[in-house]
N, C-alpha and C. Protein backbone atom coordinates (compact mmCIF):
# COMPACT_ATOMS: atom_id res chain seq x y z
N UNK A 1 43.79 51.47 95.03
CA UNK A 1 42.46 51.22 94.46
C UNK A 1 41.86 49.99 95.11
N UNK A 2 40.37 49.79 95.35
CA UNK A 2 40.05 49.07 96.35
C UNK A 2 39.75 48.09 95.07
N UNK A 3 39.03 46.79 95.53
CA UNK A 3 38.88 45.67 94.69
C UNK A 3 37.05 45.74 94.86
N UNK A 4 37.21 46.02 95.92
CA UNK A 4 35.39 45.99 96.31
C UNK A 4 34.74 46.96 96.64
N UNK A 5 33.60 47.61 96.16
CA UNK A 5 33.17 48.24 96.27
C UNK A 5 31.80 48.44 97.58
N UNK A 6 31.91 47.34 98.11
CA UNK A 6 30.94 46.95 99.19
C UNK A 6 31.00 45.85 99.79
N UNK A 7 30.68 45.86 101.27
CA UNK A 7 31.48 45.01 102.72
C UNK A 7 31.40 43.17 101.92
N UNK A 8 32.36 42.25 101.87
CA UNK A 8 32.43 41.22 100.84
C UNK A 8 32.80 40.27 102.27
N UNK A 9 32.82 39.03 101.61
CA UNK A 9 33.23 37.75 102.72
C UNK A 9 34.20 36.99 101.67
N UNK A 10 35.55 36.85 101.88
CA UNK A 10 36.84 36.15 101.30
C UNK A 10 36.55 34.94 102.40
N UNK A 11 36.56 33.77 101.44
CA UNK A 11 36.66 32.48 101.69
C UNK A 11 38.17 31.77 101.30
N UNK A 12 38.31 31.16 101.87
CA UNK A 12 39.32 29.99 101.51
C UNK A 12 38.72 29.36 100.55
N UNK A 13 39.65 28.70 99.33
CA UNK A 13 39.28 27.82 98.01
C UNK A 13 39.32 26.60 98.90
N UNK A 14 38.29 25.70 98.76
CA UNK A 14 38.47 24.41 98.90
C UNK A 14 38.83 23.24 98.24
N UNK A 15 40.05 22.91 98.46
CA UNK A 15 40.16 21.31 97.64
C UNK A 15 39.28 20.29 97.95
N UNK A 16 38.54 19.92 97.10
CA UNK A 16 37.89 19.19 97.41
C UNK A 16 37.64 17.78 96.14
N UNK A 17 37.20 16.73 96.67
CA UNK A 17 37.34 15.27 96.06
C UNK A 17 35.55 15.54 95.68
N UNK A 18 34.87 15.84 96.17
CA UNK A 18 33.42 15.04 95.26
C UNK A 18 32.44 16.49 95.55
N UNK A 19 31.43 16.85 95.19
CA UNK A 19 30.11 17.53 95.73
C UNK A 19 28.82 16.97 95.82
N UNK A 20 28.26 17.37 96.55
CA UNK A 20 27.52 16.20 97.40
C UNK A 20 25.99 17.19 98.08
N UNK A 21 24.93 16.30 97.73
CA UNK A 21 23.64 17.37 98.12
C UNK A 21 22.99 16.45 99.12
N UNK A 22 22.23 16.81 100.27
CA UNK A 22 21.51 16.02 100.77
C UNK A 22 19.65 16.75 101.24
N UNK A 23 18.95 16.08 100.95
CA UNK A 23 17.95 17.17 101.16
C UNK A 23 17.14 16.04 102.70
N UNK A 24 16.46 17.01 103.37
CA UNK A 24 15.90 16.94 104.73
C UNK A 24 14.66 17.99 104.58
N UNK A 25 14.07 17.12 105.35
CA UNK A 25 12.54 17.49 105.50
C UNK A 25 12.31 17.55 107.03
N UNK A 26 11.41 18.74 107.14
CA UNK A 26 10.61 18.72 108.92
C UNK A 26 9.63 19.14 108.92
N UNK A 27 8.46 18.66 109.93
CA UNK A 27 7.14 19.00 109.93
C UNK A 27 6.93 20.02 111.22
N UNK A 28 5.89 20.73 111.40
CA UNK A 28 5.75 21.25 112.77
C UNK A 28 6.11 20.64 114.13
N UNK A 29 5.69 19.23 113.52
CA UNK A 29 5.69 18.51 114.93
C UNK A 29 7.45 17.96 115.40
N UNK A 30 8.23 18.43 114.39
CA UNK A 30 9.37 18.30 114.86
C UNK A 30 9.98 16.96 114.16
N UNK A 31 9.55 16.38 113.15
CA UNK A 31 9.98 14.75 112.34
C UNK A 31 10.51 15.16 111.63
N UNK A 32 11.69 14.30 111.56
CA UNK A 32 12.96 14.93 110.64
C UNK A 32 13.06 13.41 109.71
N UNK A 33 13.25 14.11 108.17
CA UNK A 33 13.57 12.61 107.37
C UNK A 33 14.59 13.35 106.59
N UNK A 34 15.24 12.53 105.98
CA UNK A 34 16.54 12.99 105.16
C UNK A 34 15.70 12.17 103.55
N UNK A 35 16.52 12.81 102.42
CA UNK A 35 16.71 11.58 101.50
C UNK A 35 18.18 11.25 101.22
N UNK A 36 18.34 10.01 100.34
CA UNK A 36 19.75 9.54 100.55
C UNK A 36 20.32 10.47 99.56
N UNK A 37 21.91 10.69 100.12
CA UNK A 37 22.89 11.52 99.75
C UNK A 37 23.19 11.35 98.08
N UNK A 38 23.12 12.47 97.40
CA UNK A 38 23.81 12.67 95.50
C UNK A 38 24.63 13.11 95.68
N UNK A 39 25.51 12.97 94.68
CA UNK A 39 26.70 13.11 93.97
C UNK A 39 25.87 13.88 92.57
N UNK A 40 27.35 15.81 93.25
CA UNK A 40 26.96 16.45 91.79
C UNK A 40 27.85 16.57 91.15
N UNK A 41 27.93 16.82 89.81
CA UNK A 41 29.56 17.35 88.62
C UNK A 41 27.93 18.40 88.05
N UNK A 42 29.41 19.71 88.45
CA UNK A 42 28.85 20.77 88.17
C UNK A 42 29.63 21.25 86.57
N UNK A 43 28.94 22.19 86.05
CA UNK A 43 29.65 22.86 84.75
C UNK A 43 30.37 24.09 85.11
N UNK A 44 31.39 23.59 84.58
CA UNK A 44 32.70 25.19 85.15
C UNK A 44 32.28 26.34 84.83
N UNK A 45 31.80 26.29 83.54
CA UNK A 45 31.36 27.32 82.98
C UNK A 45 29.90 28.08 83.32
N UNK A 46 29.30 27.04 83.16
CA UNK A 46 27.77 27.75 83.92
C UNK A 46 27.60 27.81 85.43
N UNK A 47 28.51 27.08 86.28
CA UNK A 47 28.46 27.08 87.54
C UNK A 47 26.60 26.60 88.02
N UNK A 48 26.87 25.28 87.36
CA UNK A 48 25.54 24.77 87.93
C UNK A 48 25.56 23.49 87.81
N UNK A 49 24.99 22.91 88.48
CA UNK A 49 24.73 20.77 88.25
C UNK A 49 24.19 20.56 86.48
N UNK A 50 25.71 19.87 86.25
CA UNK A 50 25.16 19.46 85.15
C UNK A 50 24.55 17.83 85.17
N UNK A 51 25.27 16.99 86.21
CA UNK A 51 24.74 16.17 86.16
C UNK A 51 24.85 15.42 87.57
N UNK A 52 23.93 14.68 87.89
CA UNK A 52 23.54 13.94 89.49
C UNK A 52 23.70 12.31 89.65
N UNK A 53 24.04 12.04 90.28
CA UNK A 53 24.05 10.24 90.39
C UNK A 53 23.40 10.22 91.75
N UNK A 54 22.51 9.16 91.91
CA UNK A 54 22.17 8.80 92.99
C UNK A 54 22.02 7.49 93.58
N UNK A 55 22.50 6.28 94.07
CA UNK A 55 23.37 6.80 95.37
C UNK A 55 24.40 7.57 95.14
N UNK A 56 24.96 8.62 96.02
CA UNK A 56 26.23 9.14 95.57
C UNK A 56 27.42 7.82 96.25
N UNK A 57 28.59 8.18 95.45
CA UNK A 57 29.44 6.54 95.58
C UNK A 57 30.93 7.38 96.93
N UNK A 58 30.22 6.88 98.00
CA UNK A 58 30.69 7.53 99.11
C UNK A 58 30.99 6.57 100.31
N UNK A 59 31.43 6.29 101.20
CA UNK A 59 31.39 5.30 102.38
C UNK A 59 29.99 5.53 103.24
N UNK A 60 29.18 4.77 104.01
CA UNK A 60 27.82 5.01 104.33
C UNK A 60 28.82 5.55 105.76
N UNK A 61 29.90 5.97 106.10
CA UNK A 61 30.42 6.83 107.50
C UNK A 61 29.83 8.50 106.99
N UNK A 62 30.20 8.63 105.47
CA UNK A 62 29.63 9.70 104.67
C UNK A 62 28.60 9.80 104.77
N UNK A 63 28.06 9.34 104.53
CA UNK A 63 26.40 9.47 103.99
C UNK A 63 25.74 10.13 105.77
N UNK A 64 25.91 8.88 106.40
CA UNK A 64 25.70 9.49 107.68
C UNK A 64 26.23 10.81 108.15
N UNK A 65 27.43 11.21 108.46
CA UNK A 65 27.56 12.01 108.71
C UNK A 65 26.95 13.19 107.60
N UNK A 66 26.79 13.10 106.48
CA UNK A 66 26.07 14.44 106.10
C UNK A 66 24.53 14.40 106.26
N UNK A 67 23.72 13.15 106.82
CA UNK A 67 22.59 13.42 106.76
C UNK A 67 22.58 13.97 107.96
N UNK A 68 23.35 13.86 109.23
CA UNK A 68 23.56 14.57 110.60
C UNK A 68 24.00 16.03 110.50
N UNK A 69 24.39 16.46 109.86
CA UNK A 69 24.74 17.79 109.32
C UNK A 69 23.37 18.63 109.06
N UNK A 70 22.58 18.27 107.69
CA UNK A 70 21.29 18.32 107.26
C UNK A 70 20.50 18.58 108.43
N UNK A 71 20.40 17.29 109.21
CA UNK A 71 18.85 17.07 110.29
C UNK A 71 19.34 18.14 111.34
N UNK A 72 21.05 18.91 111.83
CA UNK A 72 20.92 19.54 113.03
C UNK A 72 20.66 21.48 112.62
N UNK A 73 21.04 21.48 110.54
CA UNK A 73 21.00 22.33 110.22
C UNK A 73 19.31 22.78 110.19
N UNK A 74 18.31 21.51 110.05
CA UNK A 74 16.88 22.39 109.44
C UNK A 74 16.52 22.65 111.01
N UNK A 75 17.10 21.66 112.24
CA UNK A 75 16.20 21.73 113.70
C UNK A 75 16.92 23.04 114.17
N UNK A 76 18.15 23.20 114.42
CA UNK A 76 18.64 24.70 114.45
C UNK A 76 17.77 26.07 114.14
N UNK A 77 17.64 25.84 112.59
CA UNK A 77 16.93 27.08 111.91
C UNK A 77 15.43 27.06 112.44
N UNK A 78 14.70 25.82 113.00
CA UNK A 78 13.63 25.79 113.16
C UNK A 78 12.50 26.13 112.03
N UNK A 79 13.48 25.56 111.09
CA UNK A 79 12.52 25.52 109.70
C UNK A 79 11.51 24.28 109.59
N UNK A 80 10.39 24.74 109.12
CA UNK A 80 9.14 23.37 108.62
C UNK A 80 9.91 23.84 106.84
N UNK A 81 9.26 22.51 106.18
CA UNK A 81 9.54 22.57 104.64
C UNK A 81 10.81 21.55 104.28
N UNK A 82 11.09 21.65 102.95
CA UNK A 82 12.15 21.16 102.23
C UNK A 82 13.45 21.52 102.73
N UNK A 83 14.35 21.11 103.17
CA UNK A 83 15.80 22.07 103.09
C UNK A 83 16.94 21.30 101.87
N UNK A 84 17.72 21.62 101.00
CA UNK A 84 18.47 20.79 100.38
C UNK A 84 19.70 21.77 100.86
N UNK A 85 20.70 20.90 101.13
CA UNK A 85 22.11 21.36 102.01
C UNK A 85 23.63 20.29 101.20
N UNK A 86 23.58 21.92 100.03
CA UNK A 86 24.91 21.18 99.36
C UNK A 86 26.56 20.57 100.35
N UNK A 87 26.92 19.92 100.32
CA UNK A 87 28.32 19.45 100.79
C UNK A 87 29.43 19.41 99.85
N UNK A 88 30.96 20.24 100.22
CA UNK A 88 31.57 19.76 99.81
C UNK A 88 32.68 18.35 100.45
N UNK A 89 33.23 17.45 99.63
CA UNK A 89 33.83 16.51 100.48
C UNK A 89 35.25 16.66 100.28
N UNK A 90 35.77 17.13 101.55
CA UNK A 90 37.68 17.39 100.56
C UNK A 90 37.82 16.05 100.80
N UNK A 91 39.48 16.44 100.47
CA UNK A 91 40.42 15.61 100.60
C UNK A 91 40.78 14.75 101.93
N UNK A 92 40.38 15.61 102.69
CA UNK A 92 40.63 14.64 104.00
C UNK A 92 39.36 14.19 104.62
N UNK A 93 38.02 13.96 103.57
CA UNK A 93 37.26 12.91 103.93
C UNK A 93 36.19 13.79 104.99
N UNK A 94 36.47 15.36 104.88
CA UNK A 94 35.86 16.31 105.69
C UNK A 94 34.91 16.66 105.05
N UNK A 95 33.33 16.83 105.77
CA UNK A 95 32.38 17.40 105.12
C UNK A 95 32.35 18.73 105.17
N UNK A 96 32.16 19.67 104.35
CA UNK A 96 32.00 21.32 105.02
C UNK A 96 30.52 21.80 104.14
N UNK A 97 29.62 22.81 105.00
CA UNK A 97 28.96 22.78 104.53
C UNK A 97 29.26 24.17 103.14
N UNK A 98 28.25 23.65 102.23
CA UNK A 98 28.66 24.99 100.70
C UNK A 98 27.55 26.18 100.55
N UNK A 99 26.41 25.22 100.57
CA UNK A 99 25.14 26.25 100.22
C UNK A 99 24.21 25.64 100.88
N UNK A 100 23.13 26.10 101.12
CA UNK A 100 21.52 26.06 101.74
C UNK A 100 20.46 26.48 101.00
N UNK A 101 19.28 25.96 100.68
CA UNK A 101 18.66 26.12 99.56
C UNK A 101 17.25 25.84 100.54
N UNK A 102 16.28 26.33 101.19
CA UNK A 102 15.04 26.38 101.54
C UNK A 102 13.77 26.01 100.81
N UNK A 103 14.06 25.02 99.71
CA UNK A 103 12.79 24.75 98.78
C UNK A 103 12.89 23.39 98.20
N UNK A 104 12.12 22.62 97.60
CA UNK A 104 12.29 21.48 96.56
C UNK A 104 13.67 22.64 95.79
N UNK A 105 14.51 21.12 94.84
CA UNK A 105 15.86 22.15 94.63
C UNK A 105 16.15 21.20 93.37
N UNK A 106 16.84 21.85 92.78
CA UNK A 106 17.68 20.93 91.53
C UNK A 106 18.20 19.79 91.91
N UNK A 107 18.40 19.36 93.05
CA UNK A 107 19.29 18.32 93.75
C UNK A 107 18.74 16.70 94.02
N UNK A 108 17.05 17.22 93.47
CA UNK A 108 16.03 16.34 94.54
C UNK A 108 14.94 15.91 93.28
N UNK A 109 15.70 16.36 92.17
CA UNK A 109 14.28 16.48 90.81
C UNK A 109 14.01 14.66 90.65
N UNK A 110 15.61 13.72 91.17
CA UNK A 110 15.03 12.75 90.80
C UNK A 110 14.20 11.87 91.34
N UNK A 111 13.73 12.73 92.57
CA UNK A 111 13.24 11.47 93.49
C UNK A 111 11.69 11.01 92.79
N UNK A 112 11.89 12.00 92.14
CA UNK A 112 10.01 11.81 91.49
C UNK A 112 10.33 10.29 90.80
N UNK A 113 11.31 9.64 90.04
CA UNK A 113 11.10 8.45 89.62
C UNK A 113 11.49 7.47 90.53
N UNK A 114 12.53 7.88 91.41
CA UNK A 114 13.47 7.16 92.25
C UNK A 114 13.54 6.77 93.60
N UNK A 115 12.90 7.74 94.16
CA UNK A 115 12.31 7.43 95.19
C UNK A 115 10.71 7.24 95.82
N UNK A 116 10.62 6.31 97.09
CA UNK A 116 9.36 6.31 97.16
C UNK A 116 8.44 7.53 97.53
N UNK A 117 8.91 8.35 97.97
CA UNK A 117 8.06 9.87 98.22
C UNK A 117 8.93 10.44 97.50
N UNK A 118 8.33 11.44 96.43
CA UNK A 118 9.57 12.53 95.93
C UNK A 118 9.54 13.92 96.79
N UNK A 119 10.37 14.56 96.04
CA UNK A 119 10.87 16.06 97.55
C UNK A 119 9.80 16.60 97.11
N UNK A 120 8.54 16.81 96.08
CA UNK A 120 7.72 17.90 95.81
C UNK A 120 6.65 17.18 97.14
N UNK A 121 5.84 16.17 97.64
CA UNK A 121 5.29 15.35 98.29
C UNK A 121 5.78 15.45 99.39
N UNK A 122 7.11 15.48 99.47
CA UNK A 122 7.57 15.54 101.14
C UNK A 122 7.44 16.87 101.59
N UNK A 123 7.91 17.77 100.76
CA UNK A 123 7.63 19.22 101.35
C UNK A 123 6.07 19.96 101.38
N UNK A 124 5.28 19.37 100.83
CA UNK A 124 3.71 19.47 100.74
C UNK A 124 3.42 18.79 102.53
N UNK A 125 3.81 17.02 102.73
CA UNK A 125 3.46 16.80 103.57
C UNK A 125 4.35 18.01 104.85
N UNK A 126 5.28 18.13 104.77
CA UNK A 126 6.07 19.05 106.06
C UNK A 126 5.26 20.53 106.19
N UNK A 127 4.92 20.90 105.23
CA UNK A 127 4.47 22.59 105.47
C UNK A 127 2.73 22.40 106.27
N UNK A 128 2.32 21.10 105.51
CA UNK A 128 0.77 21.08 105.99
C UNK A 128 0.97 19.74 107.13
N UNK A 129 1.90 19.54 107.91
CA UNK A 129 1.94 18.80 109.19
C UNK A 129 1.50 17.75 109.04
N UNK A 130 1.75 17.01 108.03
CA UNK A 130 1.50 15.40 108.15
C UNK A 130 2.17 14.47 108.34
N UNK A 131 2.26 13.33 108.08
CA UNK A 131 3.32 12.43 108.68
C UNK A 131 4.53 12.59 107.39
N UNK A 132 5.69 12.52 107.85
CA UNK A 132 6.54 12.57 105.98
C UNK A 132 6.92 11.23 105.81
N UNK A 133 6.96 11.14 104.25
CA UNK A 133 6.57 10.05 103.99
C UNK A 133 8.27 9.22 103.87
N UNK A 134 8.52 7.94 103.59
CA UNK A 134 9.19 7.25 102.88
C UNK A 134 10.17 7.71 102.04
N UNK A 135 11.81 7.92 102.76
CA UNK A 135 12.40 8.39 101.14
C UNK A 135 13.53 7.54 100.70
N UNK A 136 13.19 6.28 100.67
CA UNK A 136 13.84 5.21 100.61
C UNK A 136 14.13 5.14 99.48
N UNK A 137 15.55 5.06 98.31
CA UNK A 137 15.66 4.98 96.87
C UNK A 137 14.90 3.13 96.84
N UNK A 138 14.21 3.90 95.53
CA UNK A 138 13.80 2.73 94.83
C UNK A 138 14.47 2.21 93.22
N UNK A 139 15.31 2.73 93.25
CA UNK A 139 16.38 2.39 91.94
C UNK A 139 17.20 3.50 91.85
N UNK A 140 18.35 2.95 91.17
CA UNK A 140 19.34 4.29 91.23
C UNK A 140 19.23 5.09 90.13
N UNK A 141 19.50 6.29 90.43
CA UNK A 141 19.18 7.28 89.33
C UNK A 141 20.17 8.30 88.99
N UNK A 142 19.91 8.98 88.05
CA UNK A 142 20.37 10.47 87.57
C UNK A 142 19.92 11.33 86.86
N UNK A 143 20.50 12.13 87.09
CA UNK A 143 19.65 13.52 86.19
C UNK A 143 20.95 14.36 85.38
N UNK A 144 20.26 14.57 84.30
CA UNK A 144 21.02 15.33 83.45
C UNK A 144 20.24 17.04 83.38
N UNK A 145 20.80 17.76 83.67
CA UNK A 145 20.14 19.43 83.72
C UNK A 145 19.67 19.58 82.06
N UNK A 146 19.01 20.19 81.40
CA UNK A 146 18.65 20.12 79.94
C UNK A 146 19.16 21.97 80.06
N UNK A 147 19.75 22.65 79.24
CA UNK A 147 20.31 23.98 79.70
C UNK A 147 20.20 24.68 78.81
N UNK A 148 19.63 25.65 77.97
CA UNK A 148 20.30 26.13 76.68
C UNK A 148 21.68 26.37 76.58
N UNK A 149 21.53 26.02 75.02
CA UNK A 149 23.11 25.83 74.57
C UNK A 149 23.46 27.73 74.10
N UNK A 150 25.05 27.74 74.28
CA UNK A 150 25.21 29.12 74.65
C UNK A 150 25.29 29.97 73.65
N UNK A 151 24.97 29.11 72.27
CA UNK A 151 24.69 30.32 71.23
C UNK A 151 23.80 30.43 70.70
N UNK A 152 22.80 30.08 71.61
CA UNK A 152 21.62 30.53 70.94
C UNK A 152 20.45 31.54 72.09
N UNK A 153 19.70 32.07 71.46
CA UNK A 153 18.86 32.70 72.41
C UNK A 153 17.37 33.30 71.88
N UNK A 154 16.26 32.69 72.38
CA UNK A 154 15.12 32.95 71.53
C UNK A 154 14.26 31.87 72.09
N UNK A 155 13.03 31.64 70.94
CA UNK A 155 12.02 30.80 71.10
C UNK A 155 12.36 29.21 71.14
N UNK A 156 12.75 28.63 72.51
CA UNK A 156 13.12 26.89 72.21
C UNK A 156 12.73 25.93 71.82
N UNK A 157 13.64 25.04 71.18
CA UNK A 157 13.51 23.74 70.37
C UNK A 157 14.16 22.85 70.86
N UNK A 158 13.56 22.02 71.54
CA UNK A 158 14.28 20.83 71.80
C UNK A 158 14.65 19.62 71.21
N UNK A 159 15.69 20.24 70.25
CA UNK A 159 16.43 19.39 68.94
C UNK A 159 16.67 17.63 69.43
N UNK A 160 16.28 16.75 69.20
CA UNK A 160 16.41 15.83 69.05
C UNK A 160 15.34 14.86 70.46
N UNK A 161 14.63 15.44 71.17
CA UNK A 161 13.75 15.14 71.96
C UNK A 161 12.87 13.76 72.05
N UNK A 162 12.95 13.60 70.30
CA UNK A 162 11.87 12.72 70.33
C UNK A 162 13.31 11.22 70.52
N UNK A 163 14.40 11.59 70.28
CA UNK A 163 15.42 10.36 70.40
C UNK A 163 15.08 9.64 71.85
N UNK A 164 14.96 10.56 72.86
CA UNK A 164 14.91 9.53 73.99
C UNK A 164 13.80 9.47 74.58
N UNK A 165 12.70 9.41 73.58
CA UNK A 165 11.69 8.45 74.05
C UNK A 165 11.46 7.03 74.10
N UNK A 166 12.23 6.87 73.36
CA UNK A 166 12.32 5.10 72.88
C UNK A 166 13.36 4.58 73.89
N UNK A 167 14.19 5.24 74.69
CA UNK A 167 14.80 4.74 75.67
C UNK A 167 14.16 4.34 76.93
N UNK A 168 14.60 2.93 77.68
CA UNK A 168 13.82 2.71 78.51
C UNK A 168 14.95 3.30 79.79
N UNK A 169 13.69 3.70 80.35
CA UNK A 169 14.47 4.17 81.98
C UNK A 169 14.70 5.57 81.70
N UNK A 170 14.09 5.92 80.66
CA UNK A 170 14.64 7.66 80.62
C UNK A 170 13.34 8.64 80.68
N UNK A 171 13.44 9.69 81.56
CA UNK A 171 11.81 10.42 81.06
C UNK A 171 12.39 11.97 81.60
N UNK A 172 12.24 12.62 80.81
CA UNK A 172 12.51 13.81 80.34
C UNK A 172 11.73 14.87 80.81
N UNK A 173 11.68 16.11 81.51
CA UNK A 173 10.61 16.76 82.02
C UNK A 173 11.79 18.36 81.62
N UNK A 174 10.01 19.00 81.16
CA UNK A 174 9.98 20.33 80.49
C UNK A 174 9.62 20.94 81.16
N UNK A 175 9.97 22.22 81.61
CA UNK A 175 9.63 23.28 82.40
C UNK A 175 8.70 24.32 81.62
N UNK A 176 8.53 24.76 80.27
CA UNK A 176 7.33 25.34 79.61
C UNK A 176 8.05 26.66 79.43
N UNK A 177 9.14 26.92 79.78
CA UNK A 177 10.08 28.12 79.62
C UNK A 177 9.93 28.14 77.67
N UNK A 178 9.31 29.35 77.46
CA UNK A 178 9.17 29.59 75.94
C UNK A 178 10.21 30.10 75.35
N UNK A 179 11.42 30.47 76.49
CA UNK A 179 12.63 31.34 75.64
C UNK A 179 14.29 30.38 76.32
N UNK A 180 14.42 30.06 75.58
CA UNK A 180 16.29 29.63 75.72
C UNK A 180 16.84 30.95 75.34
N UNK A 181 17.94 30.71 76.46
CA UNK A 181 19.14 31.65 76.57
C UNK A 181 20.30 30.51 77.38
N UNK A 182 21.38 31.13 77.14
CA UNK A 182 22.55 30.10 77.02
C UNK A 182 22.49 29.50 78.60
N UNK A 183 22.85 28.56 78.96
CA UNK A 183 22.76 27.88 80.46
C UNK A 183 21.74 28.32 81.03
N UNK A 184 20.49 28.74 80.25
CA UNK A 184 19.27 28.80 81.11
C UNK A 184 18.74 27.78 81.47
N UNK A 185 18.24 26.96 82.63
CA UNK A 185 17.51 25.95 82.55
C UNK A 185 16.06 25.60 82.23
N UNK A 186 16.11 24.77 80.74
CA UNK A 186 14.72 24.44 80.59
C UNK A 186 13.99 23.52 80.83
N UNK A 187 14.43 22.44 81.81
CA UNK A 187 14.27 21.35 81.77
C UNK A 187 15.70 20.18 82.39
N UNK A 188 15.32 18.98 82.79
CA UNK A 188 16.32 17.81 83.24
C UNK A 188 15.15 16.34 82.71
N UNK A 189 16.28 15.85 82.65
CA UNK A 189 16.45 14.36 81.95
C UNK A 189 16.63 13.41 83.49
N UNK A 190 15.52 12.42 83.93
CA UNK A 190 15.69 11.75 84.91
C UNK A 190 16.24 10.52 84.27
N UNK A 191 17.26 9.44 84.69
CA UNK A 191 17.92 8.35 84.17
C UNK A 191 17.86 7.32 85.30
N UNK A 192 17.42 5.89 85.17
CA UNK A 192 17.17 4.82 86.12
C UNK A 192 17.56 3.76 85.51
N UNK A 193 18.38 3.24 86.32
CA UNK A 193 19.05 1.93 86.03
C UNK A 193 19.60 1.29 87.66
N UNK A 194 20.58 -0.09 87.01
CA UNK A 194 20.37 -0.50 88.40
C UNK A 194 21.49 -0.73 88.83
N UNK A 195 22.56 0.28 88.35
CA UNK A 195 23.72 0.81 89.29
C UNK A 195 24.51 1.74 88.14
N UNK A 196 25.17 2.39 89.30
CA UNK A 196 25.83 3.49 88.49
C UNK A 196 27.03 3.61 86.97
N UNK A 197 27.26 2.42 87.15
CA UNK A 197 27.90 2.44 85.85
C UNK A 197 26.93 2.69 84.79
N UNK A 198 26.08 1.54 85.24
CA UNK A 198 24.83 1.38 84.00
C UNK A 198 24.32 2.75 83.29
N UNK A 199 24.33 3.83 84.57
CA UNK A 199 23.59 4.83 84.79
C UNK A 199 24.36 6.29 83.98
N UNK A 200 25.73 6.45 84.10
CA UNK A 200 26.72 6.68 83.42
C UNK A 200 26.93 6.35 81.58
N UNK A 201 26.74 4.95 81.50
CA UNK A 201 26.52 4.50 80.07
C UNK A 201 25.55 5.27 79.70
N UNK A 202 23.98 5.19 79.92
CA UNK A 202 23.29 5.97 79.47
C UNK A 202 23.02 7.09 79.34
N UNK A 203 23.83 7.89 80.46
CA UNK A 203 24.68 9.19 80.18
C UNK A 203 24.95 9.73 79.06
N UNK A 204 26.18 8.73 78.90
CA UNK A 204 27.01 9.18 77.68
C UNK A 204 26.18 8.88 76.47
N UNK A 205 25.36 8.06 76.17
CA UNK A 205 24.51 7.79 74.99
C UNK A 205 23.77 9.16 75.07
N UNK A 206 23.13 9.21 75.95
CA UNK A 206 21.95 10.24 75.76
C UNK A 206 22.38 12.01 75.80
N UNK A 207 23.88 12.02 76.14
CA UNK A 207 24.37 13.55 76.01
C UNK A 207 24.77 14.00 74.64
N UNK A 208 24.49 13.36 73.42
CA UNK A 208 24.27 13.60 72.22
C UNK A 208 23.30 13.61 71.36
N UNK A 209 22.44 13.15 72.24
CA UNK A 209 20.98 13.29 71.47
C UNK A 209 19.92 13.88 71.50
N UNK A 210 20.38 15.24 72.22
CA UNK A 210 19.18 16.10 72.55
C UNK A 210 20.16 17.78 72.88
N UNK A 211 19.71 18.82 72.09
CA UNK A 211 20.17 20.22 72.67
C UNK A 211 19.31 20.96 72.59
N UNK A 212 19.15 22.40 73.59
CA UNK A 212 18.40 23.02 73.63
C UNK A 212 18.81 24.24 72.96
N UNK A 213 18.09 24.64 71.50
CA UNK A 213 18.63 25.07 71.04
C UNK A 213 17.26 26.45 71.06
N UNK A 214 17.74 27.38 69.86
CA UNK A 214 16.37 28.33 69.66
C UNK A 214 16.05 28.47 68.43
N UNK A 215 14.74 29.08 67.62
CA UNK A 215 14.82 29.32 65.99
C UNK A 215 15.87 30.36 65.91
């Protein structure tokens, strides 16, 4: 009895120490900008970023080498636009590449507070050939994915929402999705502080005070 029912690609499992996104931008005219390298922790279960740190906490031999990865992957494809180009990092300090994503991406939501051009701005300037801008972090950040929770499914409520308004450094963005269903994404939580522990603390405060639930 066969296992597959149609032509499949078997990969090797990778051991790997961290996951890691880097997004790159190019214009017609051939200008290549990177932004600086995140650090993701994905959910086992939903198989998606649950949560992002940015800087990711890596050696800058890292960082470089995956933004060189990025800049030879978008000039290769001869893509204009956004590219975000997940990494995994094993064990032996090896980058390999995981996924390729051709658009503004989950990976890049925080640059809107965090950096000086965010990826929606950079990929506007790359498709319409302008100069790209600045993607220099301007404080460190993170993002928390906002997801429906998995037993519920219907019209959403974002149970406890109004808690982290009163937090400073936190701002919350809604996608207008009228229906939760379990690990659907409705939304991410941008977090700024001025290093990653800090950034982590408020993590953990703020991953109890808000679920996406349904009536």
């Amino acid at each position: 009895k066969h296992s597959f029912d149609a032509p499949s690609v078997i990969e090797e499992k990778i051991d790997f120490q961290k996951e890691l996104s880097v997004l790159v931008a190019r214009n017609e005219k051939g200008e290549i900008k990177t932004f600086p390298l995140v650090e993701c922790e994905f959910n086992p279960e939903a198989n998606l970023v649950e949560f992002l740190f940015s800087p990711a906490e890596v050696s800058p031999e890292i960082e470089l080498k995956a933004k060189e990865i990025a800049s030879q992957l978008i000039e290769k494809l001869n893509m204009v636009g956004l590219l975000a180009v997940e990494l995994f990092l094993t064990k032996s300090n090896e980058l390999l590449v995981n996924e390729i994503a051709p658009r503004p991406h989950n990976s890049g939501h925080h640059t809107i507070e965090c950096c000086t051009t965010s990826q929606f701005s950079q990929h506007l300037r790359a498709i319409l050939n302008l100069p790209l801008g600045d993607t220099s972090l301007i404080q460190a950040g993170a993002m928390i994915n906002l997801v429906g929770e998995k037993e519920f499914n219907g019209p959403v409520i974002y149970d406890g929402l109004e808690n982290l308004l009163s937090i400073p450094g936190v701002f919350p963005h809604l996608y207008g999705k009228e229906i939760s269903k379990p690990f659907r994404k409705m939304g991410h939580i941008t977090i700024t502080g001025k290093n990653i522990n800090e950034l982590k603390a408020k993590r953990d405060k703020i991953k109890g005070l808000i679920r996406v639930i349904s009536r």
